[in-house]
Protein backbone atom coordinates (compact mmCIF):
# COMPACT_ATOMS: atom_id res chain seq x y z
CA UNK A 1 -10.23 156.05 -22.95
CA UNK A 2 -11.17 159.52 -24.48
CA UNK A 3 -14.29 159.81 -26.50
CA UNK A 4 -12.37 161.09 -29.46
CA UNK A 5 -10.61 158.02 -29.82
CA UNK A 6 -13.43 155.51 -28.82
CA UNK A 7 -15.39 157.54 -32.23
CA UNK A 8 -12.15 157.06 -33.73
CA UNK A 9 -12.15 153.08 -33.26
CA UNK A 10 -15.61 152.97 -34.54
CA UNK A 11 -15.19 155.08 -38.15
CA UNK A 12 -12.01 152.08 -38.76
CA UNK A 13 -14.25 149.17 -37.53
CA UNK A 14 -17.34 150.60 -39.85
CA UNK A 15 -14.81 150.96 -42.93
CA UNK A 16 -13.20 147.57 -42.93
CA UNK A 17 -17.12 146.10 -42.40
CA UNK A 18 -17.83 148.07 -45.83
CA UNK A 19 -14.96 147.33 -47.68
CA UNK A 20 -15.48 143.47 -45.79
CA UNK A 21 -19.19 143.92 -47.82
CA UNK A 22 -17.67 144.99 -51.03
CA UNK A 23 -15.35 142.61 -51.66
CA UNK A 24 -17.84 139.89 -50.73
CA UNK A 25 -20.83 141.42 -53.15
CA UNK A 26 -17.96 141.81 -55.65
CA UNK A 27 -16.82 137.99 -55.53
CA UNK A 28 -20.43 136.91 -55.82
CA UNK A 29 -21.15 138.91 -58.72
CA UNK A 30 -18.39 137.75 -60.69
CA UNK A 31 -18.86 134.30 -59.64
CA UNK A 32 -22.27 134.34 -61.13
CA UNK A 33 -20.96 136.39 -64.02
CA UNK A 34 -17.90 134.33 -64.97
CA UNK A 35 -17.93 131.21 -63.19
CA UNK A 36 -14.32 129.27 -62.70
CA UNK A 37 -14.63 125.88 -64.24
CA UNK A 38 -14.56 124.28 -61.16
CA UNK A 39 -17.55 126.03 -60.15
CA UNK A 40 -18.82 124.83 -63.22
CA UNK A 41 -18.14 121.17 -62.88
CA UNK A 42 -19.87 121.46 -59.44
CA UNK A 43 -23.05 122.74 -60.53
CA UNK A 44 -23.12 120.29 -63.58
CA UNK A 45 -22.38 117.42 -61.57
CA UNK A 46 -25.17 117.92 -59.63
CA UNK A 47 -27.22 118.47 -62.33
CA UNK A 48 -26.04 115.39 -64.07
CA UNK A 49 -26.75 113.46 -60.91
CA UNK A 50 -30.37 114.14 -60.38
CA UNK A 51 -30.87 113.14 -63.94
CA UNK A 52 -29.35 110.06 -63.21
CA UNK A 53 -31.31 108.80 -60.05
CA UNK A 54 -32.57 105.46 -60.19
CA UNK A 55 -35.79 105.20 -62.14
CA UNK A 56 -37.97 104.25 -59.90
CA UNK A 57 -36.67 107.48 -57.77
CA UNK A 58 -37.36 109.48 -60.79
CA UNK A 59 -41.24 108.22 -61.58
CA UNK A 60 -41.13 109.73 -57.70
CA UNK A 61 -40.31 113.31 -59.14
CA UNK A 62 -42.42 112.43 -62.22
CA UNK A 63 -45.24 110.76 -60.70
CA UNK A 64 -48.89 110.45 -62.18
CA UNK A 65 -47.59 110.89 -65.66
CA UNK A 66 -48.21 108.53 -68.32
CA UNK A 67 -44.34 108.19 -69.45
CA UNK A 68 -43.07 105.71 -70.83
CA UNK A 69 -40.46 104.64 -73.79
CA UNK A 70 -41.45 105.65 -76.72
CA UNK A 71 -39.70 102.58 -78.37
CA UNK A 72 -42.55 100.24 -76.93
CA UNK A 73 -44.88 102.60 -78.60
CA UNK A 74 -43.43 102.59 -82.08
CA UNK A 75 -43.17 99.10 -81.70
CA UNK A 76 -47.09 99.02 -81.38
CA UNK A 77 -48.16 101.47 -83.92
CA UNK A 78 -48.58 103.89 -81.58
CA UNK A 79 -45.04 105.97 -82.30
CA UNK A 80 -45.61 109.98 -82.94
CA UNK A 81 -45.40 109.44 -87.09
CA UNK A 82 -47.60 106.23 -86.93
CA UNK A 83 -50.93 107.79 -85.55
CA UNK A 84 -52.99 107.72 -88.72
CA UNK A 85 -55.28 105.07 -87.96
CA UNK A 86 -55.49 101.86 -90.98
CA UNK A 87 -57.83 102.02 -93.71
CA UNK A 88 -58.97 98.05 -93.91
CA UNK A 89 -58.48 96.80 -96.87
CA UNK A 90 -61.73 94.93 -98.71
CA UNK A 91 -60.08 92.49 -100.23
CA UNK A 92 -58.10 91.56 -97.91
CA UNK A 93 -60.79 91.50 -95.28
CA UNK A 94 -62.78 89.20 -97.20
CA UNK A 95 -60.31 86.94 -98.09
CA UNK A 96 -58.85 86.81 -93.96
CA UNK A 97 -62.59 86.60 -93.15
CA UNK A 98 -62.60 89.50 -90.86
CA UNK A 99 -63.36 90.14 -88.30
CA UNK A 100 -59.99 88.84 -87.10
CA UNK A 101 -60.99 87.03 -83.17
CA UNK A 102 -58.54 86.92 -81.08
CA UNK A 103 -57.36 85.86 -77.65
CA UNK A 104 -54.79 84.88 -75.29
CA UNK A 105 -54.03 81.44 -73.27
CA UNK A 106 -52.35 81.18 -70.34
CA UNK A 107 -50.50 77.59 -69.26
CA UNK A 108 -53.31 76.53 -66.80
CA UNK A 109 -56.01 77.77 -68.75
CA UNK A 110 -55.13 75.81 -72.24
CA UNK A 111 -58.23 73.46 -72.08
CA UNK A 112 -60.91 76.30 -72.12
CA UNK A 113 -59.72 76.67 -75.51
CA UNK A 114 -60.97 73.64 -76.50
CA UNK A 115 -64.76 75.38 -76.11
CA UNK A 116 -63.56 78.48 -77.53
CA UNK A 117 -62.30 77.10 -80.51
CA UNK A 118 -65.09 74.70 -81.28
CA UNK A 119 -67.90 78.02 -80.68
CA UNK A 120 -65.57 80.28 -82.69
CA UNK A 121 -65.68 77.35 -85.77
CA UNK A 122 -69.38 77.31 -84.80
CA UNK A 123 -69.91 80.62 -84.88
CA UNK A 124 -67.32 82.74 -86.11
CA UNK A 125 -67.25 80.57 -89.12
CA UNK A 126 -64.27 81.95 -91.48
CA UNK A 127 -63.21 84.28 -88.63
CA UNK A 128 -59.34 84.64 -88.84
CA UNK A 129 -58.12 83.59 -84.91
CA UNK A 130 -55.34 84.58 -83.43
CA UNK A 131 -53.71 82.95 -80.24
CA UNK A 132 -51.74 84.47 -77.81
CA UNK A 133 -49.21 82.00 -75.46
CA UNK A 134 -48.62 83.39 -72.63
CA UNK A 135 -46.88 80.64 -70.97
CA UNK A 136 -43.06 80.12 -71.10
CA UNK A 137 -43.54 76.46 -71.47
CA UNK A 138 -42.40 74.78 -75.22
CA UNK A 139 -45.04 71.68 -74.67
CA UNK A 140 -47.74 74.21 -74.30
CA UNK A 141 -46.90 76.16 -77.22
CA UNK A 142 -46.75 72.96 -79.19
CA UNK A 143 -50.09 71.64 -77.52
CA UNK A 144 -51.94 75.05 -78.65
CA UNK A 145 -50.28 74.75 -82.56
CA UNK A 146 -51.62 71.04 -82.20
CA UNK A 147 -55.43 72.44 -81.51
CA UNK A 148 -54.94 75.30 -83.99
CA UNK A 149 -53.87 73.24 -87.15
CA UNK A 150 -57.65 71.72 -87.14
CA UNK A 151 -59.29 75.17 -87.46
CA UNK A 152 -59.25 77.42 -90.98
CA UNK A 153 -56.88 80.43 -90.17
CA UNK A 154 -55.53 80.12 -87.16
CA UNK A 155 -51.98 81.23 -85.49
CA UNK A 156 -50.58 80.88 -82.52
CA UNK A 157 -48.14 83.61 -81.17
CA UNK A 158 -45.96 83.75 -78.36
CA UNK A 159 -46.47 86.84 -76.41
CA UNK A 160 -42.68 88.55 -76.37
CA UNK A 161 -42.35 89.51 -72.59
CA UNK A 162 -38.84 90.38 -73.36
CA UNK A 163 -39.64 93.21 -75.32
CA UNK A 164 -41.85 94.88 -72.39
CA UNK A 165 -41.48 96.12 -68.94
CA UNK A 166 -40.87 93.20 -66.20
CA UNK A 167 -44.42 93.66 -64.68
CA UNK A 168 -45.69 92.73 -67.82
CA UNK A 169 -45.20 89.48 -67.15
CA UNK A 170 -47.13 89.25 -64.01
CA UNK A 171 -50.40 87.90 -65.83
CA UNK A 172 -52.54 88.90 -63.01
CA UNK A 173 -52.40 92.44 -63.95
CA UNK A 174 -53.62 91.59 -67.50
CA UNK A 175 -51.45 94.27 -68.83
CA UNK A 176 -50.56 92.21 -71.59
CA UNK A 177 -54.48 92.52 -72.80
CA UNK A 178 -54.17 95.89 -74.35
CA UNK A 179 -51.11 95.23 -75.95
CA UNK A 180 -52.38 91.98 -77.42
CA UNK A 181 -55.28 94.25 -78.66
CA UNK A 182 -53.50 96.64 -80.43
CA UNK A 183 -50.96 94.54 -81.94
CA UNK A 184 -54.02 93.04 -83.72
CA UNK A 185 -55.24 96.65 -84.44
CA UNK A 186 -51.89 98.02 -85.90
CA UNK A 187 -51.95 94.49 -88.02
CA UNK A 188 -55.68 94.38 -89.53
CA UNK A 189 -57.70 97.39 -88.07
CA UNK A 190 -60.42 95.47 -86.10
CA UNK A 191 -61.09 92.93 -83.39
CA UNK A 192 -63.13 90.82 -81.50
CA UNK A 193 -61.24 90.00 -78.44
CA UNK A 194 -62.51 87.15 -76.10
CA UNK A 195 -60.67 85.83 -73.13
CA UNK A 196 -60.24 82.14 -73.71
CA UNK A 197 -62.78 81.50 -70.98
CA UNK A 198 -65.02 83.04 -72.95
CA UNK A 199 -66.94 81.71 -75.95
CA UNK A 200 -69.62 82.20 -78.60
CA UNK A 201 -73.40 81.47 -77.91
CA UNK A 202 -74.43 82.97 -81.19
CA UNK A 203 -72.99 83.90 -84.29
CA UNK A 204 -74.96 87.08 -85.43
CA UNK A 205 -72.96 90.06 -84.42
CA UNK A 206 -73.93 92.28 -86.76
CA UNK A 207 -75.59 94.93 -84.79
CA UNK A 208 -72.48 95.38 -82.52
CA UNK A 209 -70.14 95.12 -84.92
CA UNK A 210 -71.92 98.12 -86.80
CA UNK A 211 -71.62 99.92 -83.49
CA UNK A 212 -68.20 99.06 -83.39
CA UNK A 213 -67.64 100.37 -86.87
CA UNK A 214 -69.05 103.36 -85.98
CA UNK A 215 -68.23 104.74 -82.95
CA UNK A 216 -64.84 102.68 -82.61
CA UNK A 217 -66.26 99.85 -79.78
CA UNK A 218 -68.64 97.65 -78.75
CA UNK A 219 -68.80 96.61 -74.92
CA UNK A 220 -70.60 94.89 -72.86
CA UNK A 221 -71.55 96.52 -69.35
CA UNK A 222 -71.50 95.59 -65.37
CA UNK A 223 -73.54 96.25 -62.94
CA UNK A 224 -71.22 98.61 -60.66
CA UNK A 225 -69.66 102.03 -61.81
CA UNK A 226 -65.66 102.45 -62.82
CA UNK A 227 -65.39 104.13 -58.80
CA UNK A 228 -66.24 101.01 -57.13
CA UNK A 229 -63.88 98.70 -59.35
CA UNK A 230 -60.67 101.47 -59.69
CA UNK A 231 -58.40 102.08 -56.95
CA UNK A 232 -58.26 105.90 -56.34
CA UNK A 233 -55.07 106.79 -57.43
CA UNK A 234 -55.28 105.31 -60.71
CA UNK A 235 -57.65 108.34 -61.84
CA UNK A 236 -54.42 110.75 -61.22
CA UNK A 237 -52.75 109.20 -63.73
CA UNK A 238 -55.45 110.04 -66.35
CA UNK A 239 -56.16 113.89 -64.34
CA UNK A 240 -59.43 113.48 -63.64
CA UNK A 241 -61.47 112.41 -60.62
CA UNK A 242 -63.05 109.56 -58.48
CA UNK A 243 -66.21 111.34 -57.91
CA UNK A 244 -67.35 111.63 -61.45
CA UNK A 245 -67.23 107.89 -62.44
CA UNK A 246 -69.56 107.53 -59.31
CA UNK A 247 -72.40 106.96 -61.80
CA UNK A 248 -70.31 105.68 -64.73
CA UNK A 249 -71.61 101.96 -65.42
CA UNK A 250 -68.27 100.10 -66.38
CA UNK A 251 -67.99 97.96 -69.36
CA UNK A 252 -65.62 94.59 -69.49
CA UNK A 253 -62.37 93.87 -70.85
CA UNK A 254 -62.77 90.46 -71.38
CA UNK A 255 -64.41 90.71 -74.03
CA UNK A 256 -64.70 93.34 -76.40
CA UNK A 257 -65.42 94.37 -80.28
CA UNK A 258 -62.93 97.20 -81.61
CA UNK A 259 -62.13 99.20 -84.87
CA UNK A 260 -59.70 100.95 -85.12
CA UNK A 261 -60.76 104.61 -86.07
CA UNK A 262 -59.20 107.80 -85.23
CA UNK A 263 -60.53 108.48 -82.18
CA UNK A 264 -60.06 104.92 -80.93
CA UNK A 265 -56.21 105.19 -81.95
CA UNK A 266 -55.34 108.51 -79.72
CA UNK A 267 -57.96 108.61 -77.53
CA UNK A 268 -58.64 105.29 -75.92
CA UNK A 269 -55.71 102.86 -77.17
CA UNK A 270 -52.46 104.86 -76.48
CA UNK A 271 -53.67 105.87 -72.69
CA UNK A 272 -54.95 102.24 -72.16
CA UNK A 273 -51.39 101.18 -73.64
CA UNK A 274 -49.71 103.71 -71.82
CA UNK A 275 -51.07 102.82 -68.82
CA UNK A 276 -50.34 99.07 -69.09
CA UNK A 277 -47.05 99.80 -69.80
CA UNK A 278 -46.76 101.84 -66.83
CA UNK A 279 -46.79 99.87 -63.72
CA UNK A 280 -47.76 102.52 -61.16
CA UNK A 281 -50.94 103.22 -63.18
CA UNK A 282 -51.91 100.11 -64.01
CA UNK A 283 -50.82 98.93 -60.63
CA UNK A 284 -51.02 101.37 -58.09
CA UNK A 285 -49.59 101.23 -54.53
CA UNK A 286 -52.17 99.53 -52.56
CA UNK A 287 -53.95 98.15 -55.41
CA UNK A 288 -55.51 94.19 -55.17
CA UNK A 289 -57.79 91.62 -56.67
CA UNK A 290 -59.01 90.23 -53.42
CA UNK A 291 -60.95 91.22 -50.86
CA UNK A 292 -63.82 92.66 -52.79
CA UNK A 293 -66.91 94.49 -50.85
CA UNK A 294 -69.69 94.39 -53.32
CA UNK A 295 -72.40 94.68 -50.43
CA UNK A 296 -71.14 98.54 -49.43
CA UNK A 297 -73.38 101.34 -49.67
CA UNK A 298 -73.43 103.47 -51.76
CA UNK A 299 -72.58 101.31 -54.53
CA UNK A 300 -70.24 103.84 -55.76
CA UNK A 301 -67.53 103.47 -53.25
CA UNK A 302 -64.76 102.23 -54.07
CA UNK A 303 -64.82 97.88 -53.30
CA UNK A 304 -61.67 97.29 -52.45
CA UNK A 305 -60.67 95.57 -55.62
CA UNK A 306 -59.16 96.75 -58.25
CA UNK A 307 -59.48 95.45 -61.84
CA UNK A 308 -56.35 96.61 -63.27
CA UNK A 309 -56.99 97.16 -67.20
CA UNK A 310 -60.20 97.01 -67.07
CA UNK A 311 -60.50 99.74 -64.57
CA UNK A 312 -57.45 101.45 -67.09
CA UNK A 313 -60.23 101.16 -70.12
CA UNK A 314 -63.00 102.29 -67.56
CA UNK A 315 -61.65 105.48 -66.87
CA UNK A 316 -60.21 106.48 -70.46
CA UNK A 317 -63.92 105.72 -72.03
CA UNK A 318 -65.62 107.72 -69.53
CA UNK A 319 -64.22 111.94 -70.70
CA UNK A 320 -63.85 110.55 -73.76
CA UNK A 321 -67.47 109.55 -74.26
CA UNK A 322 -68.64 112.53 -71.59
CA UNK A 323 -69.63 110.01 -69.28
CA UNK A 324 -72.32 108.23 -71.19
CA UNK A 325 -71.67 104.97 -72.60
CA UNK A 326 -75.14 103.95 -74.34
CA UNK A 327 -73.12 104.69 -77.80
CA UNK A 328 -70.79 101.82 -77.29
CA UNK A 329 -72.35 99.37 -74.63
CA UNK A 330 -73.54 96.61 -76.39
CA UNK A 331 -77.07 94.79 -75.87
CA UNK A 332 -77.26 91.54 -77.55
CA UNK A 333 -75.62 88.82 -75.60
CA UNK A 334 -73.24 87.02 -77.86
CA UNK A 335 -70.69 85.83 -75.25
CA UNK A 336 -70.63 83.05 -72.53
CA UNK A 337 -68.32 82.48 -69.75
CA UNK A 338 -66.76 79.13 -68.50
CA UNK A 339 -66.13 80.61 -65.42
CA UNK A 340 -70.01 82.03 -64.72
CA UNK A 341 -70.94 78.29 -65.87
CA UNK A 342 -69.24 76.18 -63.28
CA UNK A 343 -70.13 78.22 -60.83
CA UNK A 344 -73.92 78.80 -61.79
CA UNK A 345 -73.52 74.57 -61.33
CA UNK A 346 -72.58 74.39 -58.31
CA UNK A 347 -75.44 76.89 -56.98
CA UNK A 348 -72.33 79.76 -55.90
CA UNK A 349 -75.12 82.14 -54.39
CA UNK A 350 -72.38 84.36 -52.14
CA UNK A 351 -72.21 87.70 -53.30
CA UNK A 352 -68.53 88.26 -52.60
CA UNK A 353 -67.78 86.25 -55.48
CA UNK A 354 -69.77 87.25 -57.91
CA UNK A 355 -68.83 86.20 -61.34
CA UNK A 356 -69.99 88.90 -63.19
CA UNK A 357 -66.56 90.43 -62.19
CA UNK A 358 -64.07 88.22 -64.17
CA UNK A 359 -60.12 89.21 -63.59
């Protein structure tokens, strides 16, 4: 082989590579310019396809977002147009005796009623009470209209599972509780919410009531910070941080005073409803009820147990309030516990299960 003709070879082999080049650059450019319909149809396929993934694959892509259909919103008061919180009406207040008390029974829990309703006709004299069923059972829905007919204003209403997210339903997550709440908030502006294991000692509550009134609640404190009682990855969904609850004293959920005001509507209802709604924030992986450390040091670590909306409530109050709650926790003691009772007499003395902490 000459060398002319081995240079020869090489010139043709380097032309067809460019003109190889060209006509590849040239397809790909008018591809992207002017793309076939089939081209099309692949790329919108696709597209199409990752907006259809199942949705609990999607709250993957989407995660630590409080998202959730707007339809259970609107259906609270809580839509975009409906955010203008309700002016209370006088008249009607005094003639519904408001505040309105309200609270929720579930099927194994119907006879603590029987003490709530006697210390709300006690105490709450001309109170307006509403009930809550939260069983599926007709007998106990008949039992609780039986006990309501012998008090002045009282209703019973079936909680509508249907109309909410399965996990709803699961009653140990209490999700239902904010929901309840602000259904009687979109209806008369103001409550005083009580779990039905609760009940009146006294029947002044005037001074938290004003508090409520003006800064939107009235709560009643624990002794441990929102850290030790939230699971960490709760506080994702609401982008903030463990460490700055670690000396945020947590309020209850179980009972609670509440006007509705325009702060309380956006700021501390829609999240806590959101969040209910949601069951990876009000439920996150991991998350439990049992098991509870309260003997760790420091106190602000986090227990072990989680307390679901309570711990939901906890963490909304504390940016919105900048982390001091002496405008809304409430001092005088107005409410009593069944729960605290039996066990205060039977002596419980173990600190595991202390019933400060009521889920």
């Amino acid at each position: 082989m000459t060398k002319g003709s081995f240079v020869d070879r090489m010139k043709t082999k380097n032309f067809y590579i460019i003109i190889v080049f060209v006509v590849i650059t040239s397809g790909t450019i008018w591809l992207l310019s002017y793309p076939s319909p089939t081209f099309q149809n692949i790329v919108t396929k696709t597209h199409k396809g990752f907006k259809n993934l199942p949705s609990n694959i999607q709250s993957i892509q989407s995660s630590h977002e409080l998202t959730v259909n707007p339809l259970y919103l609107s259906r609270l008061g809580l839509g975009t147009d409906e955010m203008e919180p309700k002016e209370m009406n006088a008249a009607i207040a005094r003639e519904l005796g408001l505040p309105v008390v309200a609270t929720s029974v579930e099927r194994e829990k119907w006879k603590d009623l029987v003490t709530f309703m006697e210390s709300v006709a006690k105490h709450m004299n001309g109170s307006r009470l509403v009930m809550f069923d939260l069983s599926t059972s007709e007998d106990t829905h008949t039992l609780l209209q039986k006990y309501c007919n012998t008090t002045w204003h009282c209703e019973v209403r079936k909680f509508e599972f249907e109309k909410y997210p399965s996990h709803v339903a699961d009653l140990s997550l209490k999700s239902y509780r904010p929901i309840c709440i602000q259904e009687i908030l979109n209806e008369f502006g103001e409550v005083v919410w009580a779990d039905s294991a609760e009940y009146f000692q006294r029947g002044n509550i005037t001074a938290a009531l004003k508090q409520a009134r003006s800064v939107g609640l009235a709560a009643w404190t624990i002794e441990d910070p929102t850290s030790a009682i939230t699971h960490p990855k709760m506080f994702e969904f609401f982008k903030t941080k463990k460490e700055l609850f670690y000396f945020h004293r947590a309020v209850e959920s179980s009972h609670i005073i509440i006007s509705e005001t325009d702060l309380v509507k956006k700021k501390i209802m829609l999240p806590w409803v959101k969040c209910a709604l949601l069951e990876e924030c009000i439920n996150p992986t991991g998350a439990q009820n049992v098991g509870c450390n309260f003997v760790r040091k420091p106190r602000f670590k986090y227990s072990g147990c989680h307390y679901y909306d309570m711990s939901a409530l906890n963490v909304i109050l504390g940016p919105v309030f900048e982390f001091d709650g002496r405008a809304y926790a409430a001092k005088d003691a107005i409410f009593g516990n069944l729960v605290e009772d039996r066990l205060a007499a039977k002596n419980a003395t173990d600190p595991l299960h202390r019933s400060r902490l009521k889920l």
